[in-house]
PDB file of N, CA and C in Angstrom:
ATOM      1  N   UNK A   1       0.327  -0.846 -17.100  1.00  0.00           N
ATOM      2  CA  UNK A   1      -0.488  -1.951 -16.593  1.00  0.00           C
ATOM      3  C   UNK A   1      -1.103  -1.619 -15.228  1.00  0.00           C
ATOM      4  N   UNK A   2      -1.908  -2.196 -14.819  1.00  0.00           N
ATOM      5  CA  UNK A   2      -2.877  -2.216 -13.875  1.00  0.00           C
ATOM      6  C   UNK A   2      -1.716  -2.442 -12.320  1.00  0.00           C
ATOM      7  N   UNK A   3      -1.800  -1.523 -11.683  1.00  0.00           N
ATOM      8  CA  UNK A   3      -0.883  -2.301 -10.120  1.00  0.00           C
ATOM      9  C   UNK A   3      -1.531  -1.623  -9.165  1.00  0.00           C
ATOM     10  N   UNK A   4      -2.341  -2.804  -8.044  1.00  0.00           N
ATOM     11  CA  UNK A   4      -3.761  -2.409  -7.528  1.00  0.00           C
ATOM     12  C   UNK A   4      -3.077  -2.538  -5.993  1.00  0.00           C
ATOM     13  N   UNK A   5      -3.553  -1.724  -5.217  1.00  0.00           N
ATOM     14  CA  UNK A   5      -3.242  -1.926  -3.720  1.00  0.00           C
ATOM     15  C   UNK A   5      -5.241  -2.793  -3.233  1.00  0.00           C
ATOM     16  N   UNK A   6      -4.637  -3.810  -2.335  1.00  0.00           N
ATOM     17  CA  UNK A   6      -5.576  -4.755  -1.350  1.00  0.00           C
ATOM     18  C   UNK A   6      -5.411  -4.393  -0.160  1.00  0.00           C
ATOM     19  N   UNK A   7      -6.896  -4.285   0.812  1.00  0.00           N
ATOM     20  CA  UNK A   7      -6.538  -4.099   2.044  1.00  0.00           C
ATOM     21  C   UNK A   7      -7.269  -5.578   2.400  1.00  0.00           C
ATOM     22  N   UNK A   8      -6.736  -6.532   3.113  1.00  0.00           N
ATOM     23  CA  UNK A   8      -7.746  -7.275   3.424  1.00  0.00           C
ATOM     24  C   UNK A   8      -7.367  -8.597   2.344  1.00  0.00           C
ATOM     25  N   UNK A   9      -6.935  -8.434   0.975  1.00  0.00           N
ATOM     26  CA  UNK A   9      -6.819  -9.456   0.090  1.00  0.00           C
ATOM     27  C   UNK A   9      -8.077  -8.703  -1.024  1.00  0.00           C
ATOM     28  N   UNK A  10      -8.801  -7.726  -0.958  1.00  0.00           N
ATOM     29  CA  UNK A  10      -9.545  -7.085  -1.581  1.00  0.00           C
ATOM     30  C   UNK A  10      -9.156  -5.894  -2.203  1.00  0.00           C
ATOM     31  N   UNK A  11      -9.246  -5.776  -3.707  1.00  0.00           N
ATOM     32  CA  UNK A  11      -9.199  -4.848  -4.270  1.00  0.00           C
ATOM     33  C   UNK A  11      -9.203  -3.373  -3.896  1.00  0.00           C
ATOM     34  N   UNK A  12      -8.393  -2.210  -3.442  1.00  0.00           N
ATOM     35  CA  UNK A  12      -9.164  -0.953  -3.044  1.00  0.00           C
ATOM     36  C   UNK A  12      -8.453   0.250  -3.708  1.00  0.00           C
ATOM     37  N   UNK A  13      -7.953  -0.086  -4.738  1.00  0.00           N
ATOM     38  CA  UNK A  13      -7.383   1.331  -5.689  1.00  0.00           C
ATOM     39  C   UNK A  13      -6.468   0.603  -6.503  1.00  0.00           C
ATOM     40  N   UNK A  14      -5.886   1.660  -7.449  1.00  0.00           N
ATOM     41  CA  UNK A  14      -5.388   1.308  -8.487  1.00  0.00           C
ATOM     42  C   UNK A  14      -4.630   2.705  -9.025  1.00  0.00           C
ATOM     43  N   UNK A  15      -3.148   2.069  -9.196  1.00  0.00           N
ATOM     44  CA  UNK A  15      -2.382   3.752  -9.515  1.00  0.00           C
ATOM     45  C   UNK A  15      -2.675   3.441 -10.921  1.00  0.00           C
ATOM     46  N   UNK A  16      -3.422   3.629 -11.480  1.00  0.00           N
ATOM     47  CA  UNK A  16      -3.411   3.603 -13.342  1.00  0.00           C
ATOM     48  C   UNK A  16      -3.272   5.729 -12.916  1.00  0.00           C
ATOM     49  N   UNK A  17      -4.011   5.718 -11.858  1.00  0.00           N
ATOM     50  CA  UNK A  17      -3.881   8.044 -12.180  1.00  0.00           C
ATOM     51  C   UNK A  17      -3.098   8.009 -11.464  1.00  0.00           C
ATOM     52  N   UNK A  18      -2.106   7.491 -10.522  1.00  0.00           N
ATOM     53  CA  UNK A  18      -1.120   8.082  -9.986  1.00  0.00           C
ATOM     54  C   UNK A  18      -1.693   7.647  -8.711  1.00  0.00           C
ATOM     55  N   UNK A  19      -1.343   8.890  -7.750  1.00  0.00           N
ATOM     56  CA  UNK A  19      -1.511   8.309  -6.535  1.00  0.00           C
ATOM     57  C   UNK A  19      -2.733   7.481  -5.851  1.00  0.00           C
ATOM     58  N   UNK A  20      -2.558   6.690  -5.164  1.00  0.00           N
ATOM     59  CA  UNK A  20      -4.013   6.434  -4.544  1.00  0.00           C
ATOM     60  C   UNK A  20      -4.585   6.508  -3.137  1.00  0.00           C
ATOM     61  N   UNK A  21      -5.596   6.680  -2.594  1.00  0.00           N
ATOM     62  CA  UNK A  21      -5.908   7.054  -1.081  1.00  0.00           C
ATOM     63  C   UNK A  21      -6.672   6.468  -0.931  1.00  0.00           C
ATOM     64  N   UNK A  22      -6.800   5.523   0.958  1.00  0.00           N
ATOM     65  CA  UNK A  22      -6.968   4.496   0.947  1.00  0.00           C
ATOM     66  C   UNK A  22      -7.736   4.801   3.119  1.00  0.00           C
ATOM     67  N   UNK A  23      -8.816   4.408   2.649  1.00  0.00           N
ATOM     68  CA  UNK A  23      -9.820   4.455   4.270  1.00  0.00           C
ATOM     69  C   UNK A  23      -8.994   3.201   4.665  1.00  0.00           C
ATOM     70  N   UNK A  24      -8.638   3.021   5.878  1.00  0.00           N
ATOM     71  CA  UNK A  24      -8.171   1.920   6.655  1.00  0.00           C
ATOM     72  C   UNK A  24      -8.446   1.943   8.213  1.00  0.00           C
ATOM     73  N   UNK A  25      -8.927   0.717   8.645  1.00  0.00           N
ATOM     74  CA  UNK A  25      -8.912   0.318   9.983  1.00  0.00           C
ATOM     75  C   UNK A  25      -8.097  -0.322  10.433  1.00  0.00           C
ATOM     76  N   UNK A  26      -7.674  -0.056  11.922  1.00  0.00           N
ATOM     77  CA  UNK A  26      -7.139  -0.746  13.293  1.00  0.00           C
ATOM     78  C   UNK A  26      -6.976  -2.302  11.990  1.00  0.00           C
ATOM     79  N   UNK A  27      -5.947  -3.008  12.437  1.00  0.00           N
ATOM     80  CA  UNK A  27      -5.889  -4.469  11.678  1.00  0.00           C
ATOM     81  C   UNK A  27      -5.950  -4.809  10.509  1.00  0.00           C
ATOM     82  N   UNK A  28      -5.984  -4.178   9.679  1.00  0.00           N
ATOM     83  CA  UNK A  28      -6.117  -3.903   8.086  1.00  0.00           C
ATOM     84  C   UNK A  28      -4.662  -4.550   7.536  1.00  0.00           C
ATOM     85  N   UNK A  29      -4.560  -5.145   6.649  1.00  0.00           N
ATOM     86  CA  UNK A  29      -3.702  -5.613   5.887  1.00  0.00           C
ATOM     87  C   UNK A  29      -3.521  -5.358   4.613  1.00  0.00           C
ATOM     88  N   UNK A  30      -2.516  -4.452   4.196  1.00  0.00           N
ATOM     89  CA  UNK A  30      -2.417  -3.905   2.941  1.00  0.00           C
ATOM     90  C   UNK A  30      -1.268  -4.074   2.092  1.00  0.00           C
ATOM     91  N   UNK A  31      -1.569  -4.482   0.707  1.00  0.00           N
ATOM     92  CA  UNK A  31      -0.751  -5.460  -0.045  1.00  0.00           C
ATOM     93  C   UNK A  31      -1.004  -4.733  -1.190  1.00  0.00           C
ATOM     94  N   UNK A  32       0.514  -4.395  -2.422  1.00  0.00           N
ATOM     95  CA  UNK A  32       0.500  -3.942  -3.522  1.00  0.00           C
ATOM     96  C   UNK A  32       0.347  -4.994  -4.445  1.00  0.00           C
ATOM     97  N   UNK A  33      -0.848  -5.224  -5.493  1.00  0.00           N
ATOM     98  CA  UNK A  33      -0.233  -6.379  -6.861  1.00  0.00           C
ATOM     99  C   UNK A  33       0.853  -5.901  -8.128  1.00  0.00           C
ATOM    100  N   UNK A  34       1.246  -6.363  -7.831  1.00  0.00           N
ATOM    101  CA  UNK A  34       2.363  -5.417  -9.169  1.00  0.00           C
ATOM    102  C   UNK A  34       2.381  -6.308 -10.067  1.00  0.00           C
ATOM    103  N   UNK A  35       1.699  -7.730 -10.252  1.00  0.00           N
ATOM    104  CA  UNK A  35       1.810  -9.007 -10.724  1.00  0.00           C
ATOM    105  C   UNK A  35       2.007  -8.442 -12.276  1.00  0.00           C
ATOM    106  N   UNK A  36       1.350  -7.905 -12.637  1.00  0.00           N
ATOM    107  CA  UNK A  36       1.455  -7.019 -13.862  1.00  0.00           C
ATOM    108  C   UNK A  36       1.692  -5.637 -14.207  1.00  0.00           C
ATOM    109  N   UNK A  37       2.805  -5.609 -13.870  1.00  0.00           N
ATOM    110  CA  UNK A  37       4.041  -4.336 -14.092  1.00  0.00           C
ATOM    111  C   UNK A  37       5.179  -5.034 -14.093  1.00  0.00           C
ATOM    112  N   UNK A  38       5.758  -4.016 -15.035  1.00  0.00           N
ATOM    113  CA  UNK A  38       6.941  -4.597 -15.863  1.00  0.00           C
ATOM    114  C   UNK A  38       7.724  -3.700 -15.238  1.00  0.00           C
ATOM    115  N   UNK A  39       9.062  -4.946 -14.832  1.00  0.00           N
ATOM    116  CA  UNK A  39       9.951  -4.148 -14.221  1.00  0.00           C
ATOM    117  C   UNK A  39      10.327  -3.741 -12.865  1.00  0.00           C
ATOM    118  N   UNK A  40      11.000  -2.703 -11.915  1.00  0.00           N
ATOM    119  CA  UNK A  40      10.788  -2.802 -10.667  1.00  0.00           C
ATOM    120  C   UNK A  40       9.937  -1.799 -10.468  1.00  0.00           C
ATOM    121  N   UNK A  41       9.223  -2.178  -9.159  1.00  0.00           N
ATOM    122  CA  UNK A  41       8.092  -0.808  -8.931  1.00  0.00           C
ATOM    123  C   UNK A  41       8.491  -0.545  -7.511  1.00  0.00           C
ATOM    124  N   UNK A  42       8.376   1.252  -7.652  1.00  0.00           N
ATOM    125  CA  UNK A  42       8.733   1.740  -5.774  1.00  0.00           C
ATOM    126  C   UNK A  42       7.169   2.613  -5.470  1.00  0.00           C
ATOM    127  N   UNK A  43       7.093   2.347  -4.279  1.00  0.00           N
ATOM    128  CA  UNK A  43       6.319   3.252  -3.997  1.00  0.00           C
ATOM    129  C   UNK A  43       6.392   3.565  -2.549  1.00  0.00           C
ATOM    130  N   UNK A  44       5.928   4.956  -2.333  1.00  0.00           N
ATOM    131  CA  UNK A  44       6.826   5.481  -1.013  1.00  0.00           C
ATOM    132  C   UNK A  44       4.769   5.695  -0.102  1.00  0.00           C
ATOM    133  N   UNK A  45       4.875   5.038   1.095  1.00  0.00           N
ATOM    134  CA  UNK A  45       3.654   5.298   2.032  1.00  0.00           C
ATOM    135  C   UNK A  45       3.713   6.881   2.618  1.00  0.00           C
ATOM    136  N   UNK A  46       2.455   7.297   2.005  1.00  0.00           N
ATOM    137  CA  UNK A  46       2.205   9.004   2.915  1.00  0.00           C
ATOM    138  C   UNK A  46       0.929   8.571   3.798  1.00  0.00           C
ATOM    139  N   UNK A  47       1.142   9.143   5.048  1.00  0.00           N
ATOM    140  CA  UNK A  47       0.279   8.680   5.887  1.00  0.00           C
ATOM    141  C   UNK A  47      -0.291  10.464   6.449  1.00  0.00           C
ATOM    142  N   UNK A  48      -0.997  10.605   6.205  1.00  0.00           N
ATOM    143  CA  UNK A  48      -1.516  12.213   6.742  1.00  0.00           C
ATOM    144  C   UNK A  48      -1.694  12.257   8.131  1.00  0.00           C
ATOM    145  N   UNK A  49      -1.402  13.337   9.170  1.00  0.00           N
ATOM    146  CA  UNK A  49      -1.283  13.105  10.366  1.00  0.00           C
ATOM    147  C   UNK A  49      -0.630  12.182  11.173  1.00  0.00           C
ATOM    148  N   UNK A  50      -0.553  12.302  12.203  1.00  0.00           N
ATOM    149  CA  UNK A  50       0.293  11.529  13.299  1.00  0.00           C
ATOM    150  C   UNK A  50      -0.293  10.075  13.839  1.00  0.00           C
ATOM    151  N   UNK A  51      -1.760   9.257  13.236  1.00  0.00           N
ATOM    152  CA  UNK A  51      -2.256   8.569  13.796  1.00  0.00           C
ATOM    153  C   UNK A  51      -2.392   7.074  13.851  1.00  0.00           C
ATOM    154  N   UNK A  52      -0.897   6.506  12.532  1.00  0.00           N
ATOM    155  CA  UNK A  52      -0.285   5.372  12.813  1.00  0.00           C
ATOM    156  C   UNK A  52       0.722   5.481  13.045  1.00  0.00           C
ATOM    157  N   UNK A  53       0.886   4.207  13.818  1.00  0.00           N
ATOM    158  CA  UNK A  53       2.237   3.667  13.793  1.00  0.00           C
ATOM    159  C   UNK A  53       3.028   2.713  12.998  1.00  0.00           C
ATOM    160  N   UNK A  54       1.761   2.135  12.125  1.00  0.00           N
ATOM    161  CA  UNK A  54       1.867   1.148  11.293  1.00  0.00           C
ATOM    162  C   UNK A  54       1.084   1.249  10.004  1.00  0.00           C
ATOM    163  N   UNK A  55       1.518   1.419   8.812  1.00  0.00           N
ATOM    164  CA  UNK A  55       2.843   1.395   8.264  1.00  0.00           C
ATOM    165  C   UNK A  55       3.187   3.253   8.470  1.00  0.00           C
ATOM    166  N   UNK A  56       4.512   2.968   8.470  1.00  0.00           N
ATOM    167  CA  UNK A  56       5.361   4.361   9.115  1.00  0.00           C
ATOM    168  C   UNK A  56       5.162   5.207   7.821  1.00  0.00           C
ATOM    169  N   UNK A  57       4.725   6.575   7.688  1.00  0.00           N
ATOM    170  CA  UNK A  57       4.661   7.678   6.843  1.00  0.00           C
ATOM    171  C   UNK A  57       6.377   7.744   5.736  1.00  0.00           C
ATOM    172  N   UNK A  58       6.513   7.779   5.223  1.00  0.00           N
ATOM    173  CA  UNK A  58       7.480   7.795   4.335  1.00  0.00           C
ATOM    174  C   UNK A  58       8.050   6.252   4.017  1.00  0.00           C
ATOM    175  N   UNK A  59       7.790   5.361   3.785  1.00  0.00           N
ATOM    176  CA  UNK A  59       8.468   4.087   4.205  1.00  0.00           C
ATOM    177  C   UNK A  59       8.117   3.662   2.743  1.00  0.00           C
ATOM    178  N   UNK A  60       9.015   3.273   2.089  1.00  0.00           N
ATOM    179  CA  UNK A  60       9.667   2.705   0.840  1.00  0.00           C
ATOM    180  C   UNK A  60       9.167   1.252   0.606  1.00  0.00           C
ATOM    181  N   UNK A  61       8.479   0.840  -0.414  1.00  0.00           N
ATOM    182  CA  UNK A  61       7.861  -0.632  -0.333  1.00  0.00           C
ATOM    183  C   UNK A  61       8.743  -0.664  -2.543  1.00  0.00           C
ATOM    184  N   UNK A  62       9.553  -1.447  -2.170  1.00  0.00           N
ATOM    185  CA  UNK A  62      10.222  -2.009  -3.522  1.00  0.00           C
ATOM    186  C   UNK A  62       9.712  -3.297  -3.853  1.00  0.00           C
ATOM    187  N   UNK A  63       9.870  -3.988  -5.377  1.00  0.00           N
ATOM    188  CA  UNK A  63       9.815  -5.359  -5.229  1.00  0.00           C
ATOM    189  C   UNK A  63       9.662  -5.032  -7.062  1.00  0.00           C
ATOM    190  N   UNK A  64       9.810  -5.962  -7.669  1.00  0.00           N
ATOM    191  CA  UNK A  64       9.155  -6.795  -9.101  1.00  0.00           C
ATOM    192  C   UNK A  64       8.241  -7.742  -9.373  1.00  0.00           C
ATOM    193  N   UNK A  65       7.066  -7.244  -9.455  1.00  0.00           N
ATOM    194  CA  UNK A  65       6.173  -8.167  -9.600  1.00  0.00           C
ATOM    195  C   UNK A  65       5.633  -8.404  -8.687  1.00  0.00           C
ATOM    196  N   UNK A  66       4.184  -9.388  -8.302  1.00  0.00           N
ATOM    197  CA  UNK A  66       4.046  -9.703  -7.436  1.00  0.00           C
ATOM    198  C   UNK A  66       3.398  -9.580  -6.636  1.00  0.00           C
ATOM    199  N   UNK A  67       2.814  -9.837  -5.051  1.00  0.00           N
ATOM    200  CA  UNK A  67       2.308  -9.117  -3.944  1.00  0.00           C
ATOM    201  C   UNK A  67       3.290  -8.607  -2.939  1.00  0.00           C
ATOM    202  N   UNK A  68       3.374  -7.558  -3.029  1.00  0.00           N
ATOM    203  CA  UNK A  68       4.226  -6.409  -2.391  1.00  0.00           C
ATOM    204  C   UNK A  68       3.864  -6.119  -0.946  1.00  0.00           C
ATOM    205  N   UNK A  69       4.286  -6.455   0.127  1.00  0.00           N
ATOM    206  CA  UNK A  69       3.689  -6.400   1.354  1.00  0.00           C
ATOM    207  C   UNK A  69       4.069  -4.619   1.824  1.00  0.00           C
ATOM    208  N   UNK A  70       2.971  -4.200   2.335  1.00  0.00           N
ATOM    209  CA  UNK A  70       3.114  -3.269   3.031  1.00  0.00           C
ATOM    210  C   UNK A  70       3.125  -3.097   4.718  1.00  0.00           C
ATOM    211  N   UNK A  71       1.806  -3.766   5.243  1.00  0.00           N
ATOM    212  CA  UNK A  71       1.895  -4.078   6.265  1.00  0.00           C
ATOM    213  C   UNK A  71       0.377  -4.460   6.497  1.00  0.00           C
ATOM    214  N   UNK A  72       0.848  -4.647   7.918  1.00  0.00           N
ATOM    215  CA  UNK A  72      -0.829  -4.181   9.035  1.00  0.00           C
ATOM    216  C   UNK A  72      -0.677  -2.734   9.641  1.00  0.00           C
ATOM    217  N   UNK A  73      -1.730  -2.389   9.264  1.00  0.00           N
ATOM    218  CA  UNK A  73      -2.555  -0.887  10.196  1.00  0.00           C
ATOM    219  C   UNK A  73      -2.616  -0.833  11.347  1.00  0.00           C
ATOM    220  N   UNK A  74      -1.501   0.229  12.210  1.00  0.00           N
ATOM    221  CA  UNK A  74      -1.809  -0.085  13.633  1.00  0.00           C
ATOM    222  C   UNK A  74      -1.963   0.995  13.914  1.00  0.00           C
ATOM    223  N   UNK A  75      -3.035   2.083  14.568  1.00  0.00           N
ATOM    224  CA  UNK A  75      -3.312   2.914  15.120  1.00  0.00           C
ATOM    225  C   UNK A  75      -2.439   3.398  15.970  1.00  0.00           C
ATOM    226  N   UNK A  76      -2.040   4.534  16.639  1.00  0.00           N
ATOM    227  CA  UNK A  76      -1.467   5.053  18.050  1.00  0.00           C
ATOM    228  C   UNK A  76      -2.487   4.999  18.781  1.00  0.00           C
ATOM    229  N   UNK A  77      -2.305   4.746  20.014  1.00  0.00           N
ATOM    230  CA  UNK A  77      -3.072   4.762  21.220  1.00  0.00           C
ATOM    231  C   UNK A  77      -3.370   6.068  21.558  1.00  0.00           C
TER     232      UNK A  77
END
């Protein structure tokens, strides 16, 4: 089934191929739908380079179903 990551409350990928990669700005709010996936879903945040702080590079987002919070986007200074 379809389980789409939102930045914003807006649609911006979809793991139907597996991983997905995702442009984000300073304040960005990014949310997994899993509303339709069966079962529990994990997915682990890769963040390339050193240039957030928010959400942290390896960081584990679990849940069943649902909107799956990841976070807000916070840049390093």
């Amino acid at each position: 089934p379809d389980i789409i990551v939102t930045i914003n409350g807006v649609p911006a990928g979809n793991f139907r191929q597996g991983e997905v990669q995702l442009t984000v700005y300073n304040g960005d709010y990014i949310e997994i739908d899993a509303s339709r996936a069966r079962g529990d879903g994990r997915f682990v945040v890769s963040v390339p380079g050193d240039g957030l702080s928010s959400p942290a590079d390896g960081a584990v987002v679990e849940g069943q179903g649902g909107l799956l919070p990841v976070g807000k986007v916070k840049f390093r200074p």
